[in-house]
C-alpha atoms as a PDB file:
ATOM      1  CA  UNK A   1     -22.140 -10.452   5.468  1.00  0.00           C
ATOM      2  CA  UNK A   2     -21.820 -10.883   1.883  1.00  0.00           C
ATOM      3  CA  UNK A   3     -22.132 -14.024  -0.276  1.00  0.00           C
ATOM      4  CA  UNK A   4     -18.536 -14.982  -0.214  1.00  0.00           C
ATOM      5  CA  UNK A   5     -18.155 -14.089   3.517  1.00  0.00           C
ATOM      6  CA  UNK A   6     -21.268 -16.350   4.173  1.00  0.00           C
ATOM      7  CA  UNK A   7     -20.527 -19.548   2.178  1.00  0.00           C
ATOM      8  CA  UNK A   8     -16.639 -19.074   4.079  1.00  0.00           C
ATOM      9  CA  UNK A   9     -18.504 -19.256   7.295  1.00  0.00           C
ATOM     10  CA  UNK A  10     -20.575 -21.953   6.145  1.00  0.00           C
ATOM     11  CA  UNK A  11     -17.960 -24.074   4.292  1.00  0.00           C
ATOM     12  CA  UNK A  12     -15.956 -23.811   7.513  1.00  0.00           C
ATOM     13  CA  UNK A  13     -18.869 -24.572   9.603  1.00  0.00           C
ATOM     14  CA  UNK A  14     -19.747 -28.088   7.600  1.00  0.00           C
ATOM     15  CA  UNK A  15     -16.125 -28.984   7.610  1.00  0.00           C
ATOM     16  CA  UNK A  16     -15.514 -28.238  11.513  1.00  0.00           C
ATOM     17  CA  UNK A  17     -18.433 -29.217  12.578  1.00  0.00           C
ATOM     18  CA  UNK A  18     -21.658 -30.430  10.412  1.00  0.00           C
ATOM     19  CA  UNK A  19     -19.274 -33.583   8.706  1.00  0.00           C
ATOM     20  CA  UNK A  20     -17.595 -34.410  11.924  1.00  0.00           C
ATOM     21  CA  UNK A  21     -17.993 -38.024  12.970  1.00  0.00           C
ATOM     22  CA  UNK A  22     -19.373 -39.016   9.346  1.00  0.00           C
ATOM     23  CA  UNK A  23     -17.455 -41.268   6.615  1.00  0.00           C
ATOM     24  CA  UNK A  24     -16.775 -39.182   3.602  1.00  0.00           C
ATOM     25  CA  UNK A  25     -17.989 -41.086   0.874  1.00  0.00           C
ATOM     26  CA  UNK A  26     -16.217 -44.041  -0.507  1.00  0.00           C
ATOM     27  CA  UNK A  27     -13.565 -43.172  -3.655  1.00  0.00           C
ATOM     28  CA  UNK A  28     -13.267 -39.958  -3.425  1.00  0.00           C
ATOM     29  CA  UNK A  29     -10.314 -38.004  -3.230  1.00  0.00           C
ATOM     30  CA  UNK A  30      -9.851 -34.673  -0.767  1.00  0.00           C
ATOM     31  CA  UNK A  31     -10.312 -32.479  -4.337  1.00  0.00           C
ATOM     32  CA  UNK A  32     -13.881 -34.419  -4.845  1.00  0.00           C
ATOM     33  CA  UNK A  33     -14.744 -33.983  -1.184  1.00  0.00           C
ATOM     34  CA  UNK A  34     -13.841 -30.517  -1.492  1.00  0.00           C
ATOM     35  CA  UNK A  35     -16.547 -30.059  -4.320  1.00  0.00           C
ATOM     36  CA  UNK A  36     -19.374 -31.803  -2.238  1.00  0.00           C
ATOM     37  CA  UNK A  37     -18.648 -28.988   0.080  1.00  0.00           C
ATOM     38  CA  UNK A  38     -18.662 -26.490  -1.605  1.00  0.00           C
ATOM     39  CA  UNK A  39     -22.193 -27.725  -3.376  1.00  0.00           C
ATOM     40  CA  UNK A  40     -23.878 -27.929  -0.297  1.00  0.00           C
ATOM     41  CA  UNK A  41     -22.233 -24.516   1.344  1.00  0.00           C
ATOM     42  CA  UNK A  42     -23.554 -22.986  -1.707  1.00  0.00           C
ATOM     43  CA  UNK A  43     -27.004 -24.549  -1.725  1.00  0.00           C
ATOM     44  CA  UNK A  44     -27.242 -23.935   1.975  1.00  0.00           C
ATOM     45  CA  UNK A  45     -26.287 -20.240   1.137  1.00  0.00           C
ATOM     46  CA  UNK A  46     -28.932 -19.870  -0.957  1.00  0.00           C
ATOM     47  CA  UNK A  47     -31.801 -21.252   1.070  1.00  0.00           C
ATOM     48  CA  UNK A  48     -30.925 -19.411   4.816  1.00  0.00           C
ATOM     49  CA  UNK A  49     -31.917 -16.126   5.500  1.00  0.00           C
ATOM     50  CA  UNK A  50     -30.119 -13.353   5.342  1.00  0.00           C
ATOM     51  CA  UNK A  51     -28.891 -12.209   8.860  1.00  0.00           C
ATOM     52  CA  UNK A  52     -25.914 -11.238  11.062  1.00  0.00           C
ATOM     53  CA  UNK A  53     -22.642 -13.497  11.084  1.00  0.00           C
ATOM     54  CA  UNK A  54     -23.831 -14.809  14.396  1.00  0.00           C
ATOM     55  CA  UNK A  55     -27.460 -15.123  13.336  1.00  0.00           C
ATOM     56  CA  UNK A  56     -26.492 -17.184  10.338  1.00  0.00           C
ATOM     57  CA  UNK A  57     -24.401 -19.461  12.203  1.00  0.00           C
ATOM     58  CA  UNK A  58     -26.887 -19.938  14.753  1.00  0.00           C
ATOM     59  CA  UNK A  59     -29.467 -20.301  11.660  1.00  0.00           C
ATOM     60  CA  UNK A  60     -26.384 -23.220  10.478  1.00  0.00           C
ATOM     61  CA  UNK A  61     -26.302 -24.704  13.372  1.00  0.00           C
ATOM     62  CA  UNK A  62     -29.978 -25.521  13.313  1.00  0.00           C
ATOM     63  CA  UNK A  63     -30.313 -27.073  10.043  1.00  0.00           C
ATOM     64  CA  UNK A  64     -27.172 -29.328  11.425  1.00  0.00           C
ATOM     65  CA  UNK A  65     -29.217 -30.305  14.276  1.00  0.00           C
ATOM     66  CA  UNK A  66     -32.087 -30.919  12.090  1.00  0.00           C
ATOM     67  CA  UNK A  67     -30.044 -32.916   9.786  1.00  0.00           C
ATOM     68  CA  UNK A  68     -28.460 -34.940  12.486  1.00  0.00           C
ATOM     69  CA  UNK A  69     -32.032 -36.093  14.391  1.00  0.00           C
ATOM     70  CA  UNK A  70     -33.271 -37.702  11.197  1.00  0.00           C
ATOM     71  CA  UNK A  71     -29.754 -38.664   9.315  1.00  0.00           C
ATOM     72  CA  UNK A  72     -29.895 -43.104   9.315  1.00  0.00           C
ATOM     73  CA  UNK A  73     -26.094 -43.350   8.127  1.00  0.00           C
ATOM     74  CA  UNK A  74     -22.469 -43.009   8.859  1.00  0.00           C
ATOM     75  CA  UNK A  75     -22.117 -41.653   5.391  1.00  0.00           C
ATOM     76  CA  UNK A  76     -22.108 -37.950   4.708  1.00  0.00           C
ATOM     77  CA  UNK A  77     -25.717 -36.661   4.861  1.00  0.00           C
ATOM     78  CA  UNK A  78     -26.492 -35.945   1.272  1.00  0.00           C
ATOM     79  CA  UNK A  79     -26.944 -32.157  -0.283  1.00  0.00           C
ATOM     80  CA  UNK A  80     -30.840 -32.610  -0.470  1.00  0.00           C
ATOM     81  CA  UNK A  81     -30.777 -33.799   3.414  1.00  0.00           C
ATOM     82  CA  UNK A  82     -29.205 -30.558   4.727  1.00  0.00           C
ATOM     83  CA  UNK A  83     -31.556 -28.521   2.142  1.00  0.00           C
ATOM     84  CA  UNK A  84     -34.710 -30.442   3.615  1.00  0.00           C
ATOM     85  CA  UNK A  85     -33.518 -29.465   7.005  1.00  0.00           C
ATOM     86  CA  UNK A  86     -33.908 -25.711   6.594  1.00  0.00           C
ATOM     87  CA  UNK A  87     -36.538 -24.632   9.126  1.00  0.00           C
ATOM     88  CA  UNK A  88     -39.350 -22.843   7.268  1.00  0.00           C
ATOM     89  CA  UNK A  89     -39.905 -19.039   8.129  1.00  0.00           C
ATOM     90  CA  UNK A  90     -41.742 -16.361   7.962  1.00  0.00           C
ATOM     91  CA  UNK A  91     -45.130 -17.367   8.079  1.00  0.00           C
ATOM     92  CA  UNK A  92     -44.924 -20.545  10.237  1.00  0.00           C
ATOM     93  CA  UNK A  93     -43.554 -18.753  12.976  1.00  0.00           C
ATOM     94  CA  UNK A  94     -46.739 -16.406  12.773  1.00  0.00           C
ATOM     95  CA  UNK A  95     -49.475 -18.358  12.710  1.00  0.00           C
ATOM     96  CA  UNK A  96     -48.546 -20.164  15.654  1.00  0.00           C
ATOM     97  CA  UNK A  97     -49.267 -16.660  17.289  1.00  0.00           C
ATOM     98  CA  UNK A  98     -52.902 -16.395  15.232  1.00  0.00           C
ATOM     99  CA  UNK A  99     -54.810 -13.568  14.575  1.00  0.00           C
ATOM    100  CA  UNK A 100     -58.283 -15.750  14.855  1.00  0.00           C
ATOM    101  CA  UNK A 101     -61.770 -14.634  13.251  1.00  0.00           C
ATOM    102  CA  UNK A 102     -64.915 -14.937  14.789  1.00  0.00           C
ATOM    103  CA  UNK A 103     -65.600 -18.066  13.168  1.00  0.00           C
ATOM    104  CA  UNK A 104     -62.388 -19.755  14.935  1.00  0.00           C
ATOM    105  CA  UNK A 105     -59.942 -19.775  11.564  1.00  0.00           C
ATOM    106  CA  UNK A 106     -56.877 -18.103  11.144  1.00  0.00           C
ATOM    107  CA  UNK A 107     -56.911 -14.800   8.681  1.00  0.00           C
ATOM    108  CA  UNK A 108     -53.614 -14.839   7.246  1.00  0.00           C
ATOM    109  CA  UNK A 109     -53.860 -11.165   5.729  1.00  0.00           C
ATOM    110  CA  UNK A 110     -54.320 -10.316   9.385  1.00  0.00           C
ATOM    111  CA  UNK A 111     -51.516 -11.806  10.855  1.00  0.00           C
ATOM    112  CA  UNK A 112     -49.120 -10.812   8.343  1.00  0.00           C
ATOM    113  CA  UNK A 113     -49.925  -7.343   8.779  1.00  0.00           C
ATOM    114  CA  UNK A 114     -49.927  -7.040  12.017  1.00  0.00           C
ATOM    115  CA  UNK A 115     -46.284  -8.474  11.706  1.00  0.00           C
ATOM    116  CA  UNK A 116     -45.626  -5.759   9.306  1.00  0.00           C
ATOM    117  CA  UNK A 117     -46.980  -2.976  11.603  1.00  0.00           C
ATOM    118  CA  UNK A 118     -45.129  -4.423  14.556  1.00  0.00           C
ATOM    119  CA  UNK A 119     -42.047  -4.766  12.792  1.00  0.00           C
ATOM    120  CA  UNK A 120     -42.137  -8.547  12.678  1.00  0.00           C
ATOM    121  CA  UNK A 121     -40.502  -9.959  10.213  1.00  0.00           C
ATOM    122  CA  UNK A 122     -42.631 -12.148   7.188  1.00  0.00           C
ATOM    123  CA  UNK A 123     -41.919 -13.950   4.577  1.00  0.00           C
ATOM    124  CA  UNK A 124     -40.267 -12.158   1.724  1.00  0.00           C
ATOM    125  CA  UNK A 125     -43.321 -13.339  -0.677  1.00  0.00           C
ATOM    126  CA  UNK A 126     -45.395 -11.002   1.555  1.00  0.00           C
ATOM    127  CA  UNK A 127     -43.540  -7.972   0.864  1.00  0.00           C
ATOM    128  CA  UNK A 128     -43.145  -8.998  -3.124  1.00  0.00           C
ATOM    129  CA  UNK A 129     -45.888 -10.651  -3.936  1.00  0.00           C
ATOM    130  CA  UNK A 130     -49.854 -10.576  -4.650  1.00  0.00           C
ATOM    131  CA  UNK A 131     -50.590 -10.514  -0.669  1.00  0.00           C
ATOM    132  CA  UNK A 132     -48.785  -7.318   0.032  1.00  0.00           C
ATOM    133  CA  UNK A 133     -51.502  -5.004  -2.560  1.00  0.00           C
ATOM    134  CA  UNK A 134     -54.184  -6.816  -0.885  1.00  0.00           C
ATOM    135  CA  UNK A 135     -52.987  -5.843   2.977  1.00  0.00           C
ATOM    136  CA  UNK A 136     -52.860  -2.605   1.111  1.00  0.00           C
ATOM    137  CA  UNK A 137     -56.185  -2.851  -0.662  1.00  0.00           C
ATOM    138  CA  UNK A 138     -58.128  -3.840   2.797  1.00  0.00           C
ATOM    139  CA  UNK A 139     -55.909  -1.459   4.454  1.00  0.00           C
ATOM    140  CA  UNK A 140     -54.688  -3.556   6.862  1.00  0.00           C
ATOM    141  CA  UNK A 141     -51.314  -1.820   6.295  1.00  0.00           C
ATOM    142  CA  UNK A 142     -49.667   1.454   5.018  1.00  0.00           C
ATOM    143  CA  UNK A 143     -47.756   2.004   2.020  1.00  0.00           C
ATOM    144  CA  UNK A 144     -45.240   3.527   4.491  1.00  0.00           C
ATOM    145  CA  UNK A 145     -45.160   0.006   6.074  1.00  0.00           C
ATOM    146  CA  UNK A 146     -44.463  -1.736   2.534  1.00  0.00           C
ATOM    147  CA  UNK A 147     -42.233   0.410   1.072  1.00  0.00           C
ATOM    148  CA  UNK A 148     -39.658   0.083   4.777  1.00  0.00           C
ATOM    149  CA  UNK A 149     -40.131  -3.435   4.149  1.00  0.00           C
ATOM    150  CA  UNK A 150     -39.232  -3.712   0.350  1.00  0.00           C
ATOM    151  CA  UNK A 151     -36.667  -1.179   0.947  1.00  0.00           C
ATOM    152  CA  UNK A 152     -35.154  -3.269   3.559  1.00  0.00           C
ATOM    153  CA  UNK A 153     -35.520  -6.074   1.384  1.00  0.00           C
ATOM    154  CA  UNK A 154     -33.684  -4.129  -1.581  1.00  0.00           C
ATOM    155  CA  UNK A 155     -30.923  -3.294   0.636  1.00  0.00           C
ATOM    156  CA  UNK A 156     -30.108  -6.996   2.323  1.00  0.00           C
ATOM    157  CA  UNK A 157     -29.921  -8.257  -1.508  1.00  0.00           C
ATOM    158  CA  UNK A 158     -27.666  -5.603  -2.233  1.00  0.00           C
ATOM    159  CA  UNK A 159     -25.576  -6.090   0.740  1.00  0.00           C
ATOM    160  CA  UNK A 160     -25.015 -10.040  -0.251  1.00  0.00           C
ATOM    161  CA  UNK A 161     -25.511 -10.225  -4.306  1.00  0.00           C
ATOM    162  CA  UNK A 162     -23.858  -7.005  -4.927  1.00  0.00           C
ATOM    163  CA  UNK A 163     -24.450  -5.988  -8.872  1.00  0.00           C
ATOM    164  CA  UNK A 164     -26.058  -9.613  -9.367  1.00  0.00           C
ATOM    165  CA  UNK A 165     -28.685  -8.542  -6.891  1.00  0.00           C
ATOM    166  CA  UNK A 166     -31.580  -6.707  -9.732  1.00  0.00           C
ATOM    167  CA  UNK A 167     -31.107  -9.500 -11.635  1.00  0.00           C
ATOM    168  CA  UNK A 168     -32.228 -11.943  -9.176  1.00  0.00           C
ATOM    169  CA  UNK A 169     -34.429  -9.745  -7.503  1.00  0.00           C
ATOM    170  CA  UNK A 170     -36.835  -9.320 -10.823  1.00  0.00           C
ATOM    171  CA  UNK A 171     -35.987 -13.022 -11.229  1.00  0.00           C
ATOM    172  CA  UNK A 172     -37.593 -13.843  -8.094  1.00  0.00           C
ATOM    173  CA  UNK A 173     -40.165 -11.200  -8.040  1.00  0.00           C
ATOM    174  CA  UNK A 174     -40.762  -9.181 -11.222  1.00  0.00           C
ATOM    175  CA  UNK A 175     -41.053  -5.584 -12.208  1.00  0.00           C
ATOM    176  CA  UNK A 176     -42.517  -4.468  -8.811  1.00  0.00           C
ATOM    177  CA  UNK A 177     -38.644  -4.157  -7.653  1.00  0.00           C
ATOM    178  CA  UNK A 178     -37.437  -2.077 -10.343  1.00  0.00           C
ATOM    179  CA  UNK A 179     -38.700   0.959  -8.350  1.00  0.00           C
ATOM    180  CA  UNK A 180     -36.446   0.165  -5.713  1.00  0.00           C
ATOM    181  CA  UNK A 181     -33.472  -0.516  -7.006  1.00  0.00           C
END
C-alpha cells in the first residue's frame, strides 16, 4: 500500500468505524470535520507500521480499541488520544521473550539479534542506528543479516513515500542510507 492508499483506508476506517457513536465537536461544519479527519488519518499514517492492507487495518483497529478503553467523553477522541494509543513495537514485543545473562538481566544486543537472525522483525532504529554496528562489532550478527534488513527497509519506504522517500529516510536516519538508495 502506498501513502495515499493507506490514509484512504484509514480515513474510511475513522469515519465508519473509529468516530461512530461519538459527538463531533460542537460548531463545526461537515468541511471542518472533514479536516479533523484528515489530521488524524494523516498523523495515524505516519506513526503505524508499514504492512499489508489487512495488517494495517488490523494494526487500525487496535489503536481504536486502545483509544476506546481509556476515552472519558462523548466527544470525538482528540488527535493526540489516537496517537498515544499506538501500541509500541519492535522491541517491546522482544523482550518479553528475553535473551537473559547469567546475572538474571536482559541483554538487549542479544535479543535484537537473535530477532535479526531469525527473521524477527525489530525496531527500525536497530537496523539504522548506533545498535546495528555494535551487533556487528560483537558479531552477534552478519553484515548479510543487516544489509536484508536495511534493504528491506529501503524498499517499504520506497513502496509508500515514493520520490519523497531519501529525503525522509536521511531525515530520519542520516548518511548510512545513502548506500541503499
Amino acid at each position: 500500500m502506498d501513502f495515499n492508499e493507506r490514509m484512504q483506508v484509514c480515513t474510511s476506517m475513522l469515519v465508519n468505524e473509529a468516530l461512530v457513536g461519538f459527538t463531533p465537536p460542537r460548531g463545526m461544519n461537515s468541511d471542518e470535520q472533514e479536516v479533523i479527519v484528515t489530521r488524524i488519518a494523516k498523523a495515524l499514517n505516519g506513526k503505524l507500521p508499514l504492512a499489508s492492507e489487512e495488517g494495517f487495518k488490523a494494526n487500525l483497529r487496535r489503536v481504536f480499541q486502545n483509544v476506546q478503553d481509556v476515552h472519558q467523553s462523548y466527544a470525538w477522541p482528540t488527535q493526540a488520544e489516537f496517537v498515544a494509543a499506538v501500541p509500541v513495537r519492535g522491541l517491546a514485543q522482544v523482550v518479553k521473550q528475553g535473551v537473559k545473562q547469567e546475572d538474571g538481566k536482559r541483554d538487549y544486543d542479544k535479543e535484537v539479534a537473535r530477532c535479526i537472525n531469525e527473521n524477527i522483525s525489530v525496531q527500525e532504529s536497530a537496523v539504522w542506528g548506533h545498535q546495528s554496528t555494535r551487533l556487528i562489532n560483537k558479531n552477534l550478527i552478519t553484515r548479510d543479516s543487516l544489509d536484508r534488513y536495511r534493504k528491506s527497509s529501503t524498499k517499504a519506504f520506497l513502496d509508500v513515500y515514493k520520490g519523497d522517500a531519501p529525503k525522509l529516510m536521511e531525515q530520519r536516519y542520516g548518511d548510512v542510507v545513502r548506500p541503499y538508495l
